[in-house]
C-alpha atoms as a PDB file:
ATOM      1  CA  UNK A   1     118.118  38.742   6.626  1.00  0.00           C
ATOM      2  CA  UNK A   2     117.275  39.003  10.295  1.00  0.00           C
ATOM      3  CA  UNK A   3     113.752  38.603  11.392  1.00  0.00           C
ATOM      4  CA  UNK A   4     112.036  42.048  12.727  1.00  0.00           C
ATOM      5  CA  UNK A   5     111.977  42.481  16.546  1.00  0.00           C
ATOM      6  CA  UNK A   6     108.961  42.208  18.380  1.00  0.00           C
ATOM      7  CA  UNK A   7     109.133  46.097  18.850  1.00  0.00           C
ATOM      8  CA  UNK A   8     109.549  46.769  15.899  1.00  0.00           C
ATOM      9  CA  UNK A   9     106.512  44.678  14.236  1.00  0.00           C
ATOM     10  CA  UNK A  10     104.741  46.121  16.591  1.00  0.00           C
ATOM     11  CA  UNK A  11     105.711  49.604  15.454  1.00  0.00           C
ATOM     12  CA  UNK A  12     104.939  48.361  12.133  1.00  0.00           C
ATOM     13  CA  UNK A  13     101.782  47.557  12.642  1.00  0.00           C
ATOM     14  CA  UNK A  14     100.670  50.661  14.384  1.00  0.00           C
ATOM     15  CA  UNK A  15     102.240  52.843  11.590  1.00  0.00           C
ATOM     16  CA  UNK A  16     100.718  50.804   8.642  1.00  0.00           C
ATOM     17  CA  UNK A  17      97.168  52.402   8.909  1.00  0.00           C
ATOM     18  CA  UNK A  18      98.238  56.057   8.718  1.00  0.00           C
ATOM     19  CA  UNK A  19     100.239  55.266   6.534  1.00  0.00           C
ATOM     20  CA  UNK A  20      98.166  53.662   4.120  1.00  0.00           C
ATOM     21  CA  UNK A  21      94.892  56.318   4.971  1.00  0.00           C
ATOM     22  CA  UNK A  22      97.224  59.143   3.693  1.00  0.00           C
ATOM     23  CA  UNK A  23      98.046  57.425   0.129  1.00  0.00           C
ATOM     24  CA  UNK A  24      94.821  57.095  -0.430  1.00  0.00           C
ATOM     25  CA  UNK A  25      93.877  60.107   0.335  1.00  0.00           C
ATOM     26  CA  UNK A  26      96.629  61.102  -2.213  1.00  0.00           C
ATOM     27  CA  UNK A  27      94.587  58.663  -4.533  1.00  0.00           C
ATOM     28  CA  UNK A  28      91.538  60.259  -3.768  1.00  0.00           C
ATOM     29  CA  UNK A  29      92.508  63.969  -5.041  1.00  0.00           C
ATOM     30  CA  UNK A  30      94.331  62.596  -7.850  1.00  0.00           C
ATOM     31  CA  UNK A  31      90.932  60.920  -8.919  1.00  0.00           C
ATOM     32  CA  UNK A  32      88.742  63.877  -7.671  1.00  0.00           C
ATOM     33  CA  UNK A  33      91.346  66.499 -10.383  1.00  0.00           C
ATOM     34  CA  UNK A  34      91.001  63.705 -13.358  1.00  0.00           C
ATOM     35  CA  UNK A  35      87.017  63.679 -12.819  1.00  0.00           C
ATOM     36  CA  UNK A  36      86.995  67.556 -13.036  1.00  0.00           C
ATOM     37  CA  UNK A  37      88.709  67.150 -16.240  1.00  0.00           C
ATOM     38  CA  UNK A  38      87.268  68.455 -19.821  1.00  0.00           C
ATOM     39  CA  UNK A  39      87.283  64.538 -21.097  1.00  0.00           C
ATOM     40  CA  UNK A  40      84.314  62.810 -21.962  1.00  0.00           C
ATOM     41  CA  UNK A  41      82.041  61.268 -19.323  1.00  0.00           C
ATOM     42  CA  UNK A  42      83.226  57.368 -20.765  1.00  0.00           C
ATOM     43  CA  UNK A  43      86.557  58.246 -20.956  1.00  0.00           C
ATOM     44  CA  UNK A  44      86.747  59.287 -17.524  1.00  0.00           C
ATOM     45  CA  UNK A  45      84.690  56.596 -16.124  1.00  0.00           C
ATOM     46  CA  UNK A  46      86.546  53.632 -17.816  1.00  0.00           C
ATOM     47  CA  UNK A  47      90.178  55.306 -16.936  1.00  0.00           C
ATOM     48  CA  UNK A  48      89.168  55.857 -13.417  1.00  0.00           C
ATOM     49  CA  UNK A  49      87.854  52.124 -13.373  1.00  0.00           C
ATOM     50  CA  UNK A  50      90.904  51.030 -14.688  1.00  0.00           C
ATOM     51  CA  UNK A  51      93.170  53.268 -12.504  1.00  0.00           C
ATOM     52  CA  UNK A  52      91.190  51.746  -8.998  1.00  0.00           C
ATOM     53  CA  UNK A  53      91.741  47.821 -10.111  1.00  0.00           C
ATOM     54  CA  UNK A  54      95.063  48.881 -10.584  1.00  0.00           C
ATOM     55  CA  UNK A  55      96.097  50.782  -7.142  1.00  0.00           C
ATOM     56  CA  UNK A  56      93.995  48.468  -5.460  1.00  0.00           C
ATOM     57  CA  UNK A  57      96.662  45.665  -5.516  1.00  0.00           C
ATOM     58  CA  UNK A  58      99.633  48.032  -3.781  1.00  0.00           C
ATOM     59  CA  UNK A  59     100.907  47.959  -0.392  1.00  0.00           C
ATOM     60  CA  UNK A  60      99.566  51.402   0.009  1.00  0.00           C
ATOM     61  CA  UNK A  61      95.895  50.089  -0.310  1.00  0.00           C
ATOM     62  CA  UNK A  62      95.889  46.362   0.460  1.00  0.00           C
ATOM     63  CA  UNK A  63      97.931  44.581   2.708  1.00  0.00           C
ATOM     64  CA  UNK A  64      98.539  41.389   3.857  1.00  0.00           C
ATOM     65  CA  UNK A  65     100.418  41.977   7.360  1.00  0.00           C
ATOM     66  CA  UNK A  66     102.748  39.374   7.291  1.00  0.00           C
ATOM     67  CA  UNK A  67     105.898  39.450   9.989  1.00  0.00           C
ATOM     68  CA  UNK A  68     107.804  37.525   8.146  1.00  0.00           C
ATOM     69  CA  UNK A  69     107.412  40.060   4.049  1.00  0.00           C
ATOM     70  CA  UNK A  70     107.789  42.892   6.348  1.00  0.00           C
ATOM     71  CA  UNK A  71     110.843  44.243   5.362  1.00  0.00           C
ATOM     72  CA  UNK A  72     110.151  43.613   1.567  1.00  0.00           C
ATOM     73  CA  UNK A  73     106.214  45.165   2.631  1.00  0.00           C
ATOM     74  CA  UNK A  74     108.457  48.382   3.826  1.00  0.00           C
ATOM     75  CA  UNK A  75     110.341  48.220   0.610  1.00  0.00           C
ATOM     76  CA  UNK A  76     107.450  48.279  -1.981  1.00  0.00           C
ATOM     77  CA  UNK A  77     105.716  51.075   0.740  1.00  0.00           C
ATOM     78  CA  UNK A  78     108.707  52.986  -0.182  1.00  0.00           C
ATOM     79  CA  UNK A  79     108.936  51.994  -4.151  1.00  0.00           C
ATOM     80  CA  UNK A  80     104.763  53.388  -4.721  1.00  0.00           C
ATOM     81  CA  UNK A  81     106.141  56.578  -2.842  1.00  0.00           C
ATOM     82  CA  UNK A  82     103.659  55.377   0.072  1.00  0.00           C
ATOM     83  CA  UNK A  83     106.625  56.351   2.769  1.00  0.00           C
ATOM     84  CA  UNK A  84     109.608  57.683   2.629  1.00  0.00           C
ATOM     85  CA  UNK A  85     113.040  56.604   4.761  1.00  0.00           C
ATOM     86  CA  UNK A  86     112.455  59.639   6.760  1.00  0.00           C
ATOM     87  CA  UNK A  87     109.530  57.796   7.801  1.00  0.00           C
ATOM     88  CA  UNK A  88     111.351  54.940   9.244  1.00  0.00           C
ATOM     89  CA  UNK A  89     113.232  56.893  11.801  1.00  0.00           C
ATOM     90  CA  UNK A  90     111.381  55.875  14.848  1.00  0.00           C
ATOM     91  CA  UNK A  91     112.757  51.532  13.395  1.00  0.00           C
ATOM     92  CA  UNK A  92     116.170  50.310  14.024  1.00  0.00           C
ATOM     93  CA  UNK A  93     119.564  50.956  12.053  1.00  0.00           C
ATOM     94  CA  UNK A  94     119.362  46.964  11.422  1.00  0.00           C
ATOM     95  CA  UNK A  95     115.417  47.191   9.449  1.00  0.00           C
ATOM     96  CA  UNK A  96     116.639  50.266   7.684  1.00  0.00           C
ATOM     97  CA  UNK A  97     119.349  48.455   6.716  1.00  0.00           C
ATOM     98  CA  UNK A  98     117.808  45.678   5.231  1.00  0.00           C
ATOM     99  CA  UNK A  99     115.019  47.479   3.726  1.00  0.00           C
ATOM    100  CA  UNK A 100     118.155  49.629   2.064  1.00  0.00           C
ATOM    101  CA  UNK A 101     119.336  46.054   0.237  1.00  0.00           C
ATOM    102  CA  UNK A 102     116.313  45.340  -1.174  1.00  0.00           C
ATOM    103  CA  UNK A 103     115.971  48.732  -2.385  1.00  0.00           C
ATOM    104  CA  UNK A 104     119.371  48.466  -4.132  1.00  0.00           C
ATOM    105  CA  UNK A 105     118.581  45.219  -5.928  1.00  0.00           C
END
């Protein structure tokens, strides 16, 4: 696999943010609608704990930004339904490519 261009980590890095701001946002209402549920006040509490330590540890939260795991970054991005390809339009035909492979596998 071909090491991302200096464009394109570039690109990366600028789109990573927004990306990332609007899955948690996603995170946020889907918290916000449990909370407003008829459960108990435990029950939600310990499930909402439970759910944070969870989503915490995906790319759509936390990060490392790493050249080099970028394409397999992009990959698990598009495996939590962070992005989508469509959102990989502005990248090359070679990174969609490759991110594409490790999707198949």
């Amino acid at each position: 696999m071909v090491e991302p261009s200096k464009r394109e980590w570039k690109l990366y890095r600028g789109k990573i943010v927004g990306w990332q701001e609007h899955y948690m946002e996603k995170l946020i209402k889907e918290y916000a609608d449990y909370l407003c549920s008829d459960l108990s006040a435990s029950t939600k509490f310990w499930e909402i704990e439970k759910r944070i330590r969870k989503d915490r540890k995906r790319p759509g939260v936390c990060i490392e930004l790493r050249k080099s795991s970028m394409f397999w970054d992009i990959a698990g991005l598009i495996n939590d339904k962070v992005i989508s390809m469509d959102d990989l339009e502005e990248f090359s035909d070679d990174l969609k490519e490759a991110v594409a492979l490790i999707l198949r596998r």
